[in-house]
N, C-alpha and C. Protein backbone atom coordinates (compact mmCIF):
# COMPACT_ATOMS: atom_id res chain seq x y z
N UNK A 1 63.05 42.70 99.38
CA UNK A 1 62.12 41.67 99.79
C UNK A 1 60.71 42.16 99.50
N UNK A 2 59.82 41.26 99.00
CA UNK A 2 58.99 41.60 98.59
C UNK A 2 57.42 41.07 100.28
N UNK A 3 56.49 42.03 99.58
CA UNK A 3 55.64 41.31 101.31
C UNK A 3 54.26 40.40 100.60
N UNK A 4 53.69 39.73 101.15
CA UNK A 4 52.23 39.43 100.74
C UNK A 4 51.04 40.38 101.17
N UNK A 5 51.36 41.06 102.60
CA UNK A 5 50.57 42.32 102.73
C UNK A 5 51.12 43.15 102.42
N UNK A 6 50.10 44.48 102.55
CA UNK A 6 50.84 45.96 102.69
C UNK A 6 50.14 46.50 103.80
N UNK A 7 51.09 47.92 104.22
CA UNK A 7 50.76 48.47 105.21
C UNK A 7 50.23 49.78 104.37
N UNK A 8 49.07 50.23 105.09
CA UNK A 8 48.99 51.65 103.84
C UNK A 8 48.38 52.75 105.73
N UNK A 9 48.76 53.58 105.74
CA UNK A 9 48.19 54.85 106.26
C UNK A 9 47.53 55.72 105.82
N UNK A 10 46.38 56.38 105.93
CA UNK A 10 45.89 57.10 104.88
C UNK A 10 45.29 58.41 105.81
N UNK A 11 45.82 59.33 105.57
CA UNK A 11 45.29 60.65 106.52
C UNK A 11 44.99 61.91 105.68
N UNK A 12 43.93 62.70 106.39
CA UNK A 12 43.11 63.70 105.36
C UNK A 12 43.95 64.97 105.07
N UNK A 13 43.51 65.14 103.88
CA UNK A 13 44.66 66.10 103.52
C UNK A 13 44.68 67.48 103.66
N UNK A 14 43.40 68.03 104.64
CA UNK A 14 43.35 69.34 104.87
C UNK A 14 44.07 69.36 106.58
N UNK A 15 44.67 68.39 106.51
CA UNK A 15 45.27 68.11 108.62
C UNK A 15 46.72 69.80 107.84
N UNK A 16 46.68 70.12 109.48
CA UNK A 16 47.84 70.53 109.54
C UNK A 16 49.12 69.67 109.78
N UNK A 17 50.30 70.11 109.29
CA UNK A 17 51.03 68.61 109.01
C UNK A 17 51.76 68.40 111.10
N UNK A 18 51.82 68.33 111.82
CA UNK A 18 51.82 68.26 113.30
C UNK A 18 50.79 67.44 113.35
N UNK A 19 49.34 67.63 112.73
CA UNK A 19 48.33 66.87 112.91
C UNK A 19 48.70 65.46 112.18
N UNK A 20 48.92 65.50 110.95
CA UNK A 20 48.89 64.53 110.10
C UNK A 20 49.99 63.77 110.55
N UNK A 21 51.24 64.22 111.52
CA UNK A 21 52.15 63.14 112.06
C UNK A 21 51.45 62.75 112.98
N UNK A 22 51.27 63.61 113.85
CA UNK A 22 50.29 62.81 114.97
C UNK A 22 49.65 61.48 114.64
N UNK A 23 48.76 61.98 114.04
CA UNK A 23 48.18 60.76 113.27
C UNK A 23 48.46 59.99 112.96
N UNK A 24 49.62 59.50 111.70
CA UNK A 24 50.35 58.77 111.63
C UNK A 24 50.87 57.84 112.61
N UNK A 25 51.66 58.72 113.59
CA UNK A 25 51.89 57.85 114.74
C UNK A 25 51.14 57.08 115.39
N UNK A 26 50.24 57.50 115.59
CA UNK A 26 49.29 56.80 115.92
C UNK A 26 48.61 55.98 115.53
N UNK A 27 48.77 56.21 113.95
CA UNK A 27 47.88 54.71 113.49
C UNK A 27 48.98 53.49 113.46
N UNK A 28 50.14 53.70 113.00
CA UNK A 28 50.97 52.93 113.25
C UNK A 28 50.99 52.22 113.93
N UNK A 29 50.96 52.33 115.84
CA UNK A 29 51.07 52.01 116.66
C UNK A 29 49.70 50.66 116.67
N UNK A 30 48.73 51.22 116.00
CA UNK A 30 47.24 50.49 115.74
C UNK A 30 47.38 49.00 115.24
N UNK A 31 48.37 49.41 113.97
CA UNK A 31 48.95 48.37 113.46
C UNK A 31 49.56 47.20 113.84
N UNK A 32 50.77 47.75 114.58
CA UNK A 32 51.49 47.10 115.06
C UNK A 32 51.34 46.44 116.17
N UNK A 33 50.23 46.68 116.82
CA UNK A 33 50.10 46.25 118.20
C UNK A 33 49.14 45.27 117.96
N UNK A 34 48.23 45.39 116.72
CA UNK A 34 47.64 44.09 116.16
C UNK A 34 48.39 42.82 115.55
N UNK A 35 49.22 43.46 115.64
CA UNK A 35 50.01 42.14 114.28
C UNK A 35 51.23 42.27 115.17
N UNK A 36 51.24 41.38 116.68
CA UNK A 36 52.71 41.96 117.42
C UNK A 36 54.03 41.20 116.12
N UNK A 37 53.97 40.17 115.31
CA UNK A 37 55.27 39.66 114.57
C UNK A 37 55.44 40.76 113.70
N UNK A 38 55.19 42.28 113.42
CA UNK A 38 55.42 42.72 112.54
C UNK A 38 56.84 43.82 112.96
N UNK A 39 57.09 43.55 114.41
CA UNK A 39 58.03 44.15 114.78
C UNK A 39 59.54 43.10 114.61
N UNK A 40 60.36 43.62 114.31
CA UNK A 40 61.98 42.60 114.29
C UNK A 40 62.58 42.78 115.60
N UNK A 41 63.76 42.24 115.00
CA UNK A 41 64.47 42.64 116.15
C UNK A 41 65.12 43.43 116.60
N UNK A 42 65.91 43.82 117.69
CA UNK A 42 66.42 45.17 118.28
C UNK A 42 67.46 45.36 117.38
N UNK A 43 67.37 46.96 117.17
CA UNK A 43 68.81 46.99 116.35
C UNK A 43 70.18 47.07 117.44
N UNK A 44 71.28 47.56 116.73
CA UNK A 44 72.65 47.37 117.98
C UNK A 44 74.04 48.40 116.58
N UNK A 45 74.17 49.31 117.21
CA UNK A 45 75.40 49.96 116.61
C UNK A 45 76.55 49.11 116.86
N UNK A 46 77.77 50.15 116.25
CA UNK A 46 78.93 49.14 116.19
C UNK A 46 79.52 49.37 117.91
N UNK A 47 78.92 50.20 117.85
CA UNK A 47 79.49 50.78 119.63
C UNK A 47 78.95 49.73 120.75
N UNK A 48 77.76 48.70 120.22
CA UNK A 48 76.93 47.97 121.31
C UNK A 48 75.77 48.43 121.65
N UNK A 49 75.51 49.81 121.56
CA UNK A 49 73.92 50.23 121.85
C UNK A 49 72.93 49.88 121.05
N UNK A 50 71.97 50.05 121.63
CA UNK A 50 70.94 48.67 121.36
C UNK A 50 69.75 49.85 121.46
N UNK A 51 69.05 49.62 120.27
CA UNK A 51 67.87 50.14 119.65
C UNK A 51 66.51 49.66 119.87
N UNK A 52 65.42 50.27 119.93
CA UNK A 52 64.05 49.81 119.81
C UNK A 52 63.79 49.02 119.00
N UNK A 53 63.28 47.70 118.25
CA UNK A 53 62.93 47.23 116.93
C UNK A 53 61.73 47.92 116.40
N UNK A 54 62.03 47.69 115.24
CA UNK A 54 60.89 48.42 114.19
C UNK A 54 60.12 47.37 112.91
N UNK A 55 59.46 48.04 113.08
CA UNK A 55 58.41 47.01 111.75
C UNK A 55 59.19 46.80 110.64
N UNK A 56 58.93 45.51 110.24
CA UNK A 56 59.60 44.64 109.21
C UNK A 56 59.18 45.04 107.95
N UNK A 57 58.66 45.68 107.67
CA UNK A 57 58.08 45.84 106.24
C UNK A 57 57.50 47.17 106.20
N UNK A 58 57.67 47.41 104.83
CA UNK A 58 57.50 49.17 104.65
C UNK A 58 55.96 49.79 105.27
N UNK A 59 55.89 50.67 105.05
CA UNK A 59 54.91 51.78 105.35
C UNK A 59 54.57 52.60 104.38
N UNK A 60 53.41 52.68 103.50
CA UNK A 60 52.79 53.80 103.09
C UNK A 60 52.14 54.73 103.55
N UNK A 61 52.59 55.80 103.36
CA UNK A 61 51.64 56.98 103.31
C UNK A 61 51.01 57.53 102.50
N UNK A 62 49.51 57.44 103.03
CA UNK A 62 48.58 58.10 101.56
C UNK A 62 47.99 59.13 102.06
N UNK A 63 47.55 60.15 101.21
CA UNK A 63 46.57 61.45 102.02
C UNK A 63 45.50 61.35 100.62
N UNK A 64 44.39 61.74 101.37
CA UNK A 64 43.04 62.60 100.49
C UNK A 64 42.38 62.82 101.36
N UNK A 65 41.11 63.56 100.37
CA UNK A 65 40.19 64.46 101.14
C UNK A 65 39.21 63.74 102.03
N UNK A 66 38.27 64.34 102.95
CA UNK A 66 37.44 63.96 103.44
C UNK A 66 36.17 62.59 102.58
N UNK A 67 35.86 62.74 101.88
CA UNK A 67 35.39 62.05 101.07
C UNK A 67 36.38 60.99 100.56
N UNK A 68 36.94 60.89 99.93
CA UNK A 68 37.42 59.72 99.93
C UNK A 68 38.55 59.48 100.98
N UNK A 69 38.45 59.54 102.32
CA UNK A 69 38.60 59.06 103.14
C UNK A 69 37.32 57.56 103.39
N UNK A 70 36.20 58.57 103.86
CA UNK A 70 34.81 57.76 103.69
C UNK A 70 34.86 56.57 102.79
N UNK A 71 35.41 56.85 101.63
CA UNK A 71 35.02 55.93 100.38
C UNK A 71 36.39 54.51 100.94
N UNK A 72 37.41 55.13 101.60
CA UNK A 72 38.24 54.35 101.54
C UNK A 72 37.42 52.95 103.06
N UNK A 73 36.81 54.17 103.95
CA UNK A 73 36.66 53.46 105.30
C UNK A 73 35.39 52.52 104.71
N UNK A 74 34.43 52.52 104.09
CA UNK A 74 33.47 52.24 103.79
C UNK A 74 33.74 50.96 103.20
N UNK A 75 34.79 50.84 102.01
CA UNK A 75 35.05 50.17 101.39
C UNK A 75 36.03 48.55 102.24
N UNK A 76 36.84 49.42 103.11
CA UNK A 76 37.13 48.35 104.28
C UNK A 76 36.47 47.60 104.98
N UNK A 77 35.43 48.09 105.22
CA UNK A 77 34.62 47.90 106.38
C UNK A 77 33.33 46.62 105.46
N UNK A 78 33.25 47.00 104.25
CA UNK A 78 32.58 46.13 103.58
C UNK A 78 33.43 44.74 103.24
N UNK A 79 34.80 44.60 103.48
CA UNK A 79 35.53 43.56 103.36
C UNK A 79 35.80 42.85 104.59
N UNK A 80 35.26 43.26 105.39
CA UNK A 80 35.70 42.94 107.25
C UNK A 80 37.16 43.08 107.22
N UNK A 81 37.84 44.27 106.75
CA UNK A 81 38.89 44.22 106.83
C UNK A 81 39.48 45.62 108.25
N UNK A 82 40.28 44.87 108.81
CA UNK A 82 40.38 45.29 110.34
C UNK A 82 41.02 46.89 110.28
N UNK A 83 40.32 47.79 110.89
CA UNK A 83 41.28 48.99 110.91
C UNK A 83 41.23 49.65 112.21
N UNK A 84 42.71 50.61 111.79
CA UNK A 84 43.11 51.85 113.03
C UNK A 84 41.84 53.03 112.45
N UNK A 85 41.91 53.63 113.58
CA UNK A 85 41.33 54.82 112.96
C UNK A 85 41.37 55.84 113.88
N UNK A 86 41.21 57.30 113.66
CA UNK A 86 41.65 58.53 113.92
C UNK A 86 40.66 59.28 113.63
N UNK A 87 39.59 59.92 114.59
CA UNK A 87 38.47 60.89 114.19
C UNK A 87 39.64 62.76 114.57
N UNK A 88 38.60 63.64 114.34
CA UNK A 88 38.77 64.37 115.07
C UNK A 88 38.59 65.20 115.83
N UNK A 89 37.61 64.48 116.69
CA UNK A 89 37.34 64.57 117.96
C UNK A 89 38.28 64.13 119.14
N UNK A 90 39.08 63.65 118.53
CA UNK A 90 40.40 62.71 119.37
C UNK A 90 41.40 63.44 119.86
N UNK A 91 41.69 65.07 118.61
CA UNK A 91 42.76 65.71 118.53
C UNK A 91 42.80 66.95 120.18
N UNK A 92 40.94 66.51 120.32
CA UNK A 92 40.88 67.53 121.66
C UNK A 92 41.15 66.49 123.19
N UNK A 93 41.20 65.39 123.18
CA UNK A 93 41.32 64.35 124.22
C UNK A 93 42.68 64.47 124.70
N UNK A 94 42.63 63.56 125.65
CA UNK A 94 44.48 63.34 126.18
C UNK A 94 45.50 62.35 126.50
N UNK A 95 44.25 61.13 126.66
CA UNK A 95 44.40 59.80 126.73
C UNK A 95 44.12 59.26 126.07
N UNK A 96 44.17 57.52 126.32
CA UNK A 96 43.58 56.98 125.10
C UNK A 96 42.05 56.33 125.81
N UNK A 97 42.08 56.45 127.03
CA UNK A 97 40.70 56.24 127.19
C UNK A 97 39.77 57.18 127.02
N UNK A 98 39.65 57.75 127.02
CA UNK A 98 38.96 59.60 126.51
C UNK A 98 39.02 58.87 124.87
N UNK A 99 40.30 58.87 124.44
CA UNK A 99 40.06 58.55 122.88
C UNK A 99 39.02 57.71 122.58
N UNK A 100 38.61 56.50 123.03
CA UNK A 100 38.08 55.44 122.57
C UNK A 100 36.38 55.73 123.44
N UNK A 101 36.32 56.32 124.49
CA UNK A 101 34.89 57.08 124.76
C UNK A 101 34.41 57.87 123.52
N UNK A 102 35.48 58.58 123.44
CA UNK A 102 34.96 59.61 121.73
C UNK A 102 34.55 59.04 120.47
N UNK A 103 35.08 57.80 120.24
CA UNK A 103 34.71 57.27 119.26
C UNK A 103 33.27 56.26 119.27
N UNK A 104 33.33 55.48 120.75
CA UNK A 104 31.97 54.85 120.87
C UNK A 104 30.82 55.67 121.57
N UNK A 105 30.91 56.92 121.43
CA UNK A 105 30.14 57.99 121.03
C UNK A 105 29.97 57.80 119.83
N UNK A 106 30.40 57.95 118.83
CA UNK A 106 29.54 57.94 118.03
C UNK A 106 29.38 57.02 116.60
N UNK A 107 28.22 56.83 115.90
CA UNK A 107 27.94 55.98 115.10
C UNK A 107 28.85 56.05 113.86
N UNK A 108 29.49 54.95 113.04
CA UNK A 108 30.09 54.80 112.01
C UNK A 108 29.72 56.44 110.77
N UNK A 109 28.47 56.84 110.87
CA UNK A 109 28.24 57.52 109.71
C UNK A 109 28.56 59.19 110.08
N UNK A 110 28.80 59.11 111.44
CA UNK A 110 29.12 60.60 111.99
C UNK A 110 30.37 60.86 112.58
N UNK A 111 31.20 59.84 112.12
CA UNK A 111 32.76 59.88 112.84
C UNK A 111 33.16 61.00 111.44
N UNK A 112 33.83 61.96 111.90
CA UNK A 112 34.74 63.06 111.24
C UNK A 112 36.22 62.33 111.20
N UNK A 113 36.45 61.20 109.98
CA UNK A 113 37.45 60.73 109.81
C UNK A 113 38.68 61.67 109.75
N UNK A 114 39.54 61.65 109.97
CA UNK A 114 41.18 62.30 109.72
C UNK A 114 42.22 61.23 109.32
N UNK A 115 41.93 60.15 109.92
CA UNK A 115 42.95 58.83 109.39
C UNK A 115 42.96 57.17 109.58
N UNK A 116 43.70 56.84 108.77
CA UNK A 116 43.08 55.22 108.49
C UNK A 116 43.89 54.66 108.45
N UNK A 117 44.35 53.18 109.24
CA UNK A 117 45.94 52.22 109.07
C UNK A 117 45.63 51.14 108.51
N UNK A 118 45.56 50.43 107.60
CA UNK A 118 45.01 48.68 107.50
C UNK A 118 46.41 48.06 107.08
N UNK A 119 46.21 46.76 107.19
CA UNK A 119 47.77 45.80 106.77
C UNK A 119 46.65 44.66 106.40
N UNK A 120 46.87 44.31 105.28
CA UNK A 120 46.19 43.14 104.44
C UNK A 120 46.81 42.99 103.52
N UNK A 121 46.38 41.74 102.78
CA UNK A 121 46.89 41.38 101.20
C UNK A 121 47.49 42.85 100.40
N UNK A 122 48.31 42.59 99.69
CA UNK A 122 48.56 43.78 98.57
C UNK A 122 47.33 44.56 97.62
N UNK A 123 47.18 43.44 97.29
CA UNK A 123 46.07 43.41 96.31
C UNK A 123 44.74 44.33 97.01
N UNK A 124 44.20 43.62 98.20
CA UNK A 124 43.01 43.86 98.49
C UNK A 124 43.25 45.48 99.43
N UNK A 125 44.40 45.69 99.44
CA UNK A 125 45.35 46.83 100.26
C UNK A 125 44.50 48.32 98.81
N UNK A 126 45.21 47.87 97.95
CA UNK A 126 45.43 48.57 97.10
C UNK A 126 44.11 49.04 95.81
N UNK A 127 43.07 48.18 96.57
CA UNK A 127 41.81 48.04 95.77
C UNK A 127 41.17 49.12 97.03
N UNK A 128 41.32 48.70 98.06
CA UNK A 128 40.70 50.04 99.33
C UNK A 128 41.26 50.86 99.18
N UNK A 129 42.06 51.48 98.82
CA UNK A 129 42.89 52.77 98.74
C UNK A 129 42.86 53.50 97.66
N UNK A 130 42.14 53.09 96.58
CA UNK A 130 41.98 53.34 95.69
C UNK A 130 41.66 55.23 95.67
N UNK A 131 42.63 55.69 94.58
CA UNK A 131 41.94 57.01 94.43
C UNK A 131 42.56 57.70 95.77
N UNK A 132 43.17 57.37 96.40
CA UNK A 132 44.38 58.53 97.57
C UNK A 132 45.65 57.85 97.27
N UNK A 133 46.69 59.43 97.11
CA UNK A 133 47.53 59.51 96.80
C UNK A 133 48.83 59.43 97.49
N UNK A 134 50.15 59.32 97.02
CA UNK A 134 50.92 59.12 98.14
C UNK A 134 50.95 60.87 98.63
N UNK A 135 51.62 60.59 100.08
CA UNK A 135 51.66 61.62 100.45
C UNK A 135 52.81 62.51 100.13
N UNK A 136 53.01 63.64 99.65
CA UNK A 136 54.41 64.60 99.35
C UNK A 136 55.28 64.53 100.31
């Protein structure tokens, strides 16, 4: 099945990889909790047990460097296109209210990006992402 959006993740590529799941997870969650139809329905084995549902449509993972991280957030942000995001200043917090104090601390040009979630058109997905790679 093919989608009209994509989902892309994009996290920096000097994270230690514990970090870079972290992250992940977390932007995910960013995603999904924006767009609640992007979850299906519960799964169910043959036994009857019954599963969490999971997002309907794939997931990319992309990594690059600090800089074009920037280039990627910059470039979103000039499209009003909606994002997760992940400083790391976050990685020392414990909550998510602590998280979101840390971030409106501080101004768009001094956030120490680590990671980025957007779900939009393919197209306009893949024009922001430009120049980060999938992840190994």
């Amino acid at each position: 099945m093919k989608f009209d959006t994509k989902i892309a993740i994009v996290v920096r590529d000097d994270l230690a990889a514990w970090q870079k799941l972290n992250v992940t997870a977390f932007l995910t969650t960013g995603v999904a909790g924006a767009t609640p139809d992007l979850l299906g329905e519960a799964y169910e084995d043959a036994a009857g047990n019954s599963y969490n549902p999971l997002c309907i449509q794939p997931i990319i993972v992309l990594t690059t460097d600090g800089a074009g991280l920037r280039k990627i957030y910059d470039r979103a942000m000039g499209r009003g296109v909606a994002l997760s995001l992940y400083i790391e200043e976050m990685f020392e917090t414990g909550h998510d209210a602590a998280n979101r104090e840390t971030v409106k601390a501080r101004r768009p040009e001094e956030m120490s990006l680590v990671g980025l979630a957007l779900r939009e058109d393919r197209k306009i997905v893949d024009k922001i992402t430009k120049g980060a790679k999938m992840h190994p």
